[in-house]
C-alpha atoms as a PDB file:
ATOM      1  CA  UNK A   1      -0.259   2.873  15.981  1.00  0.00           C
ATOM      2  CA  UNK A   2      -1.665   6.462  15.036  1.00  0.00           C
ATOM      3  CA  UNK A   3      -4.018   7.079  12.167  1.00  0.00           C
ATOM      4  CA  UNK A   4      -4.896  10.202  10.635  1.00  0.00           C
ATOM      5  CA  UNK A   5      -8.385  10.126   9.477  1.00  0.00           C
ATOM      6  CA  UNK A   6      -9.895  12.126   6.927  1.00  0.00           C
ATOM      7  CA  UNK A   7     -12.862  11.996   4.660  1.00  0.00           C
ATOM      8  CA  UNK A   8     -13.457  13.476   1.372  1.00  0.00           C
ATOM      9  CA  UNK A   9     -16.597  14.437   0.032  1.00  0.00           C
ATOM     10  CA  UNK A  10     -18.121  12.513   3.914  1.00  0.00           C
ATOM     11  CA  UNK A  11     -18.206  13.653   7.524  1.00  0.00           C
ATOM     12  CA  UNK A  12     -16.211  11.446   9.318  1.00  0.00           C
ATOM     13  CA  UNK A  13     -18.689  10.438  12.605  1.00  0.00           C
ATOM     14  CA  UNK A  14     -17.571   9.335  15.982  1.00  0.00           C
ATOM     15  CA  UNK A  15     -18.903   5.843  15.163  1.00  0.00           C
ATOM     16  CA  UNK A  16     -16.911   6.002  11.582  1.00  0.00           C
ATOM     17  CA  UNK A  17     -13.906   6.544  13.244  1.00  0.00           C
ATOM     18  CA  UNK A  18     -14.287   4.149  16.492  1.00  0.00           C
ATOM     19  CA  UNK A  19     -15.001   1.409  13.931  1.00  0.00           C
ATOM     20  CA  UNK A  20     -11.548   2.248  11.909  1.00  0.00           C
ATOM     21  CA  UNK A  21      -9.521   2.660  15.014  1.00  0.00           C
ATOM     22  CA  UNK A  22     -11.356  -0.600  16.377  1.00  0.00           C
ATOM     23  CA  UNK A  23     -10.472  -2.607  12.504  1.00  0.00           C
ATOM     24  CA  UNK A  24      -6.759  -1.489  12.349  1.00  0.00           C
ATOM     25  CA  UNK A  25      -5.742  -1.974  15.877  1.00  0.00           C
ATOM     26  CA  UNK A  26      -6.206  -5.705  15.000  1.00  0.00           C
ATOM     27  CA  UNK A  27      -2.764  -5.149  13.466  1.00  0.00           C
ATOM     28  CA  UNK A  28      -0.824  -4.109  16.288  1.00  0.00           C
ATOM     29  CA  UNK A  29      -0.350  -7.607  17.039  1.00  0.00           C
ATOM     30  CA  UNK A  30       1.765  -8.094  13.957  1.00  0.00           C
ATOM     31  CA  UNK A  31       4.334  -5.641  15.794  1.00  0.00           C
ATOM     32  CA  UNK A  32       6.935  -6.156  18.255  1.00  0.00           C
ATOM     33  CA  UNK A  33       7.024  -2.260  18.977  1.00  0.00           C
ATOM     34  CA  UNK A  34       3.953   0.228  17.435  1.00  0.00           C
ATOM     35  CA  UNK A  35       5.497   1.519  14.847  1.00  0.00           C
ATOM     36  CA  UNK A  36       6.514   5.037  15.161  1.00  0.00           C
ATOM     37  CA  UNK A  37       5.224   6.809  11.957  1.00  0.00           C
ATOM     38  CA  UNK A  38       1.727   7.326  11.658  1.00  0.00           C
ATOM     39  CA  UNK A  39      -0.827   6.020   8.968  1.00  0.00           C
ATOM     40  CA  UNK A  40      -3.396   7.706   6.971  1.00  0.00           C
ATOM     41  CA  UNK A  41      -6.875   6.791   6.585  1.00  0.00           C
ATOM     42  CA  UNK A  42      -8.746   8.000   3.570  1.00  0.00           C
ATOM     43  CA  UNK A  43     -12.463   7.581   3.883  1.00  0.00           C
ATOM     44  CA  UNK A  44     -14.684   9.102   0.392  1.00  0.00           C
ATOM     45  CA  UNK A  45     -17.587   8.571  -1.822  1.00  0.00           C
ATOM     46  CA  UNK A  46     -17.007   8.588  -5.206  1.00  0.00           C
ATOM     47  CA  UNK A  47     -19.577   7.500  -7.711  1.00  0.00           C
ATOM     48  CA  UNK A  48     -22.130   5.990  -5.394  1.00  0.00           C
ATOM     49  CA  UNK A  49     -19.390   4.236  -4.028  1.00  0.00           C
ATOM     50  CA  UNK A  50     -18.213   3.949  -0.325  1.00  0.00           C
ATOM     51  CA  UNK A  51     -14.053   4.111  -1.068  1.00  0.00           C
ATOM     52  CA  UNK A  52     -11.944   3.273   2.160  1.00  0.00           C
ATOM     53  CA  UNK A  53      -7.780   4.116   1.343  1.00  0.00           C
ATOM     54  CA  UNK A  54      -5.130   3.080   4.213  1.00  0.00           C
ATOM     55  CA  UNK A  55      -1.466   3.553   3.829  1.00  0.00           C
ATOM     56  CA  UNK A  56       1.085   2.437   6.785  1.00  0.00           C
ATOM     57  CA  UNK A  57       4.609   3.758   6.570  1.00  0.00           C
ATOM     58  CA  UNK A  58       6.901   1.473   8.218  1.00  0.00           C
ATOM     59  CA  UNK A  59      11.041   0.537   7.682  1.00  0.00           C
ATOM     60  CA  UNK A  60      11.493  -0.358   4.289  1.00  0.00           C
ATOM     61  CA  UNK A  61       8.099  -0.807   3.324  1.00  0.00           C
ATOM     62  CA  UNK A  62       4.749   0.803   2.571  1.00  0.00           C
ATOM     63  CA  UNK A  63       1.438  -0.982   3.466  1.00  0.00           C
ATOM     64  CA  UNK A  64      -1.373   0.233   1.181  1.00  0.00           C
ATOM     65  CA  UNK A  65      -5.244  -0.988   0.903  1.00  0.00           C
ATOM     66  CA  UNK A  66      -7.739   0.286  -0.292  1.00  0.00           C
ATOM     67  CA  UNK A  67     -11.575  -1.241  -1.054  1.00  0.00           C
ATOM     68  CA  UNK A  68     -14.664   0.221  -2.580  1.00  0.00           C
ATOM     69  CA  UNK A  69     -18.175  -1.265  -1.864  1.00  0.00           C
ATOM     70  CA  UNK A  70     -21.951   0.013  -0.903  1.00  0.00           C
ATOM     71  CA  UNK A  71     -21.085   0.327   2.783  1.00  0.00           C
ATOM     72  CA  UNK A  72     -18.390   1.783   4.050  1.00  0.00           C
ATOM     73  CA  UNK A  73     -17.750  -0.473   7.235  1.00  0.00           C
ATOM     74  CA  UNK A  74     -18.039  -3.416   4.593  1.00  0.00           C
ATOM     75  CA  UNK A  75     -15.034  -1.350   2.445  1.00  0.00           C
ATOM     76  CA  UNK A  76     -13.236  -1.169   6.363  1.00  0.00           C
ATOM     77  CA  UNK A  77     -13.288  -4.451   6.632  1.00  0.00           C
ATOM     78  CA  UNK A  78     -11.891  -5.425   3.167  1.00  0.00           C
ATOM     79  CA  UNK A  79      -9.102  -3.310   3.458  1.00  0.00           C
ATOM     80  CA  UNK A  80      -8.279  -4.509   7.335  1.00  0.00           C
ATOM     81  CA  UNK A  81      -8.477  -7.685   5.923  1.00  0.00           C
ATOM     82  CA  UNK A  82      -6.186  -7.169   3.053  1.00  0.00           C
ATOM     83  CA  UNK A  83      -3.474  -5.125   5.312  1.00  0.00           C
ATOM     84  CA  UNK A  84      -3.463  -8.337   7.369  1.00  0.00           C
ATOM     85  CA  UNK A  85      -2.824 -10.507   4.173  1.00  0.00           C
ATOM     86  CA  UNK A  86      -0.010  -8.350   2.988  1.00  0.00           C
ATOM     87  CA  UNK A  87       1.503  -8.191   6.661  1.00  0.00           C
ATOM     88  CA  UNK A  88       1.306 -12.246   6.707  1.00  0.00           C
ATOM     89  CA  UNK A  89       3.038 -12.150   3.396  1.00  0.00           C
ATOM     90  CA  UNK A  90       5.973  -9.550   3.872  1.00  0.00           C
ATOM     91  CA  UNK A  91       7.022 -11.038   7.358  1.00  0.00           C
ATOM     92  CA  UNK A  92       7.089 -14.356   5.579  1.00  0.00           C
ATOM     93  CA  UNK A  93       8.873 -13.118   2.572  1.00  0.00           C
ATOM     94  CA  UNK A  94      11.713 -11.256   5.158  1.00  0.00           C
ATOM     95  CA  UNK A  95      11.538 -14.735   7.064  1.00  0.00           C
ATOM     96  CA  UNK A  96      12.473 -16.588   3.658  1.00  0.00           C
ATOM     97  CA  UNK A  97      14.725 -14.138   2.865  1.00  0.00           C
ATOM     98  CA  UNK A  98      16.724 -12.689   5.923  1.00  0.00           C
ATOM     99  CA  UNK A  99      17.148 -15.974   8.323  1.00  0.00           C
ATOM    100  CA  UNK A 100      20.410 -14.127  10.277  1.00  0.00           C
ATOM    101  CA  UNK A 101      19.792 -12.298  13.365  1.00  0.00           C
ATOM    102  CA  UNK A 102      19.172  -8.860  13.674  1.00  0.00           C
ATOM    103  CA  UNK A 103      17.496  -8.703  10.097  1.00  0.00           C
ATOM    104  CA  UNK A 104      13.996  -6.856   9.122  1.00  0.00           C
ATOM    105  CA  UNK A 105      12.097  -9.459  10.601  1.00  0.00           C
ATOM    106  CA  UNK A 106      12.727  -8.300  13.785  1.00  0.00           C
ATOM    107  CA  UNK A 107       9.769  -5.734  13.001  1.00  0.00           C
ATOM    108  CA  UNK A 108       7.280  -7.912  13.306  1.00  0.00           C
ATOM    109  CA  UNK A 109       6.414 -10.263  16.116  1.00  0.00           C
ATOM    110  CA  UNK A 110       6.997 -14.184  16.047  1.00  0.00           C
ATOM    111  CA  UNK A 111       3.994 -15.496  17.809  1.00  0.00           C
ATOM    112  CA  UNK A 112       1.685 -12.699  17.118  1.00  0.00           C
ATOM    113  CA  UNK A 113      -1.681 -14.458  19.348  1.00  0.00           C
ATOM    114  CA  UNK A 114      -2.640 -17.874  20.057  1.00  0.00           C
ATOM    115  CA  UNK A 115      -5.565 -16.817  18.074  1.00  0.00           C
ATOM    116  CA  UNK A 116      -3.486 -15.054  14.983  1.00  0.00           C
ATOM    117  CA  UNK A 117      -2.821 -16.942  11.645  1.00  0.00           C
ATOM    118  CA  UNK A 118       0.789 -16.129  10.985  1.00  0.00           C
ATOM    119  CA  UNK A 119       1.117 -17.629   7.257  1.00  0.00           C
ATOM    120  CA  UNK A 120       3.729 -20.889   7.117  1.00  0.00           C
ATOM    121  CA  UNK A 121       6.292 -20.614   4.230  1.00  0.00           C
ATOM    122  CA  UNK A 122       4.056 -23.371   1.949  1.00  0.00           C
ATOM    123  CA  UNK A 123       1.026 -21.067   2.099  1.00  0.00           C
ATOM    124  CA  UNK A 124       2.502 -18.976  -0.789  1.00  0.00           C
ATOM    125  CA  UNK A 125       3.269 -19.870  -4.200  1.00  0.00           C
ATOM    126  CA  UNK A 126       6.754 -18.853  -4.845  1.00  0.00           C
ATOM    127  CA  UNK A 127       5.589 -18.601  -8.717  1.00  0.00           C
ATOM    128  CA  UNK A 128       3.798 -15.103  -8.321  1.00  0.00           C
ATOM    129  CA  UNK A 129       7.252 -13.153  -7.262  1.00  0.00           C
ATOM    130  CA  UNK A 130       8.711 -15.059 -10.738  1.00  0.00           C
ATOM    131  CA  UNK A 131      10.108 -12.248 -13.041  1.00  0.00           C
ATOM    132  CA  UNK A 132       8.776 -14.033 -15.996  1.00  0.00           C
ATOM    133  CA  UNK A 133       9.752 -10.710 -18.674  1.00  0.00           C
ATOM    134  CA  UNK A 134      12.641  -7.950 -18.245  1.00  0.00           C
ATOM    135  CA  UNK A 135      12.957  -5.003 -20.334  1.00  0.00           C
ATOM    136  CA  UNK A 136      15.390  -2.792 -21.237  1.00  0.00           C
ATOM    137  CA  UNK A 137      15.221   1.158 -22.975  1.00  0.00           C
ATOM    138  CA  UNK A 138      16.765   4.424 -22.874  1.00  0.00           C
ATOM    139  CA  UNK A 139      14.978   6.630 -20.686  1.00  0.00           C
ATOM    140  CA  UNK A 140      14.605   9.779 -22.827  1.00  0.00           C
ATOM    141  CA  UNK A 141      14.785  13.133 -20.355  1.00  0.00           C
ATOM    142  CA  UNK A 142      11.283  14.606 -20.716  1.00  0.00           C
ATOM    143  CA  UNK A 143       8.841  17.126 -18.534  1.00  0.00           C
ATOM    144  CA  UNK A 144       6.139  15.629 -16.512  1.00  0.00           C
ATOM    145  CA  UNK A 145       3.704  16.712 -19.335  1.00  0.00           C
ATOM    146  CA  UNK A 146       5.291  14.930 -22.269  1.00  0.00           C
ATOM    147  CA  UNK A 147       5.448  11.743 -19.832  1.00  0.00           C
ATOM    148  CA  UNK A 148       2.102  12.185 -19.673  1.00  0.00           C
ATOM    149  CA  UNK A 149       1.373  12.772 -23.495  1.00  0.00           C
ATOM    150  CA  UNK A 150       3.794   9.647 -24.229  1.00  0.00           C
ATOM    151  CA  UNK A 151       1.974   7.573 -21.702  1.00  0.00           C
ATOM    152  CA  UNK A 152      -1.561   8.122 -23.004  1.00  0.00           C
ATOM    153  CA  UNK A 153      -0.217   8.080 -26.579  1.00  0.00           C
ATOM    154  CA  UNK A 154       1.298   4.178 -26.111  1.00  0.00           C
ATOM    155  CA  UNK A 155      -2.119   3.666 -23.998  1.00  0.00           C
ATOM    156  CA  UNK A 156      -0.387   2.354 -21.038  1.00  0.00           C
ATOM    157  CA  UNK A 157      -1.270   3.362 -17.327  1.00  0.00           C
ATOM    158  CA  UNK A 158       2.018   4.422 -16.156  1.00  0.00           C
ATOM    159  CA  UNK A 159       5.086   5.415 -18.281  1.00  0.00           C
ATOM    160  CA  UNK A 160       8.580   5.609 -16.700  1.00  0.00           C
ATOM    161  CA  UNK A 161      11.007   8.483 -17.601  1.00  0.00           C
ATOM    162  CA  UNK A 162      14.049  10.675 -16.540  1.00  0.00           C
ATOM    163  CA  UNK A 163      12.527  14.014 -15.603  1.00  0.00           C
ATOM    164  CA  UNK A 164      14.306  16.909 -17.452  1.00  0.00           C
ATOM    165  CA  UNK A 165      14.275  19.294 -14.376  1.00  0.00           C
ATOM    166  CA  UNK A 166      15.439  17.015 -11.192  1.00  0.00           C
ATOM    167  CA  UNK A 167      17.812  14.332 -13.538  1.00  0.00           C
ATOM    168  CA  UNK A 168      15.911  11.572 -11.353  1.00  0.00           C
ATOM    169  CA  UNK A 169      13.712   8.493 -12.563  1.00  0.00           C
ATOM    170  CA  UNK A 170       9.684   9.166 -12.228  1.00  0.00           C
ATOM    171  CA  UNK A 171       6.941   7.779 -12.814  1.00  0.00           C
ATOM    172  CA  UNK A 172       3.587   9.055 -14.255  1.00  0.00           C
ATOM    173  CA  UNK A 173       0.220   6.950 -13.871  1.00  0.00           C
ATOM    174  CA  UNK A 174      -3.346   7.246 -14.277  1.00  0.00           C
ATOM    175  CA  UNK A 175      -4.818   7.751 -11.309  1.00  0.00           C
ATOM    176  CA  UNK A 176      -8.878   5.606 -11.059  1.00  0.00           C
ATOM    177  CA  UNK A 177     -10.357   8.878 -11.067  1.00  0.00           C
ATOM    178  CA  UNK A 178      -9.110   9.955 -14.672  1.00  0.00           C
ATOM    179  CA  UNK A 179      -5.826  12.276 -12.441  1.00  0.00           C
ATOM    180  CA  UNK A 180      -2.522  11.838 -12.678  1.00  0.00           C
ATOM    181  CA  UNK A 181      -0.299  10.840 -10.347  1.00  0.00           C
ATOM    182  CA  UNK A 182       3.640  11.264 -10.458  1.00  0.00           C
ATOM    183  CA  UNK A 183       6.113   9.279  -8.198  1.00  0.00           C
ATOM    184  CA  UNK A 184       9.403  10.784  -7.440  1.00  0.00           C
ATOM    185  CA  UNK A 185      12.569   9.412  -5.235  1.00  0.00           C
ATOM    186  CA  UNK A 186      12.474  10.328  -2.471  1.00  0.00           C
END
């Protein structure tokens, strides 16, 4: 698998970068095939803070990490860890789900290494995928600036709406450092 690495705000060394290729090629076990599309590796410093952000592209599903500590090979090996965790979990939610041949979990591999600790069905509790609330409202059509307005003015973090230029449901948040971020369809 092929990762982009870039650092904000940091010069990305030769160690740096041996140590991040070295941390995420622990996940190429996971795969029957490396996936074709290529990740991206965020490496930055905000506030004192060593911020490591991964995101990994693959059929039907995004991987994303990201971890913030005083060291940023201590950050690395949070997020490897927590790309592992959600790997472990989506293979064995697409195993629960799609037990036909020829489904989704053909992208990852059965018997990953002797070593590996592919998750059994019983190591999740079924009661944190629960839908446990649903609502329902008219999504008023609105420019990505009033989403933003009506977000901050109900004091939420994201705020859903139908975007008066494309006619398509986006998404505004609030990004950690005080941005905004908007999610389109893609």
């Amino acid at each position: 698998m092929n990762f982009s690495i870039r650092g904000q705000q940091i010069e990305v060394t030769d160690a740096l970068r041996d140590y991040v290729d070295k941390k995420l090629s622990r996940l190429d076990k996971y795969f029957d095939a490396p996936p074709t599309s290529d990740g991206t590796v965020t490496l930055s410093v905000v506030r004192g803070l060593h911020v490591v952000e991964v995101t990994i592209p693959l059929t039907g599903v995004v991987l994303r990490a990201e971890d913030r500590s005083e060291d940023m090979y201590a950050s690395m090996d949070a997020v490897a860890d927590k790309l592992e965790r959600q790997i472990r979990k989506h293979k064995t939610k697409i195993n629960r789900k799609f037990r036909q041949e020829g489904s989704l979990k053909k992208l990852f591999v059965e018997g990953a290494s002797s070593t590996s600790v592919l998750v059994d069905e019983g190591d999740f509790d079924t009661d944190e995928l629960e839908v446990v609330r649903t609502k329902r409202f008219f999504l008023k059509p609105m420019d990505v600036e009033e989403a933003i307005l009506q977000m901050n003015m109900v004091g939420h973090n994201f705020f859903v709406f139908s975007n008066i230029d494309t006619r398509e449901v986006n998404v505004v948040y609030k990004r950690d450092d005080g941005k905004y971020g908007l999610i389109e369809q893609d």
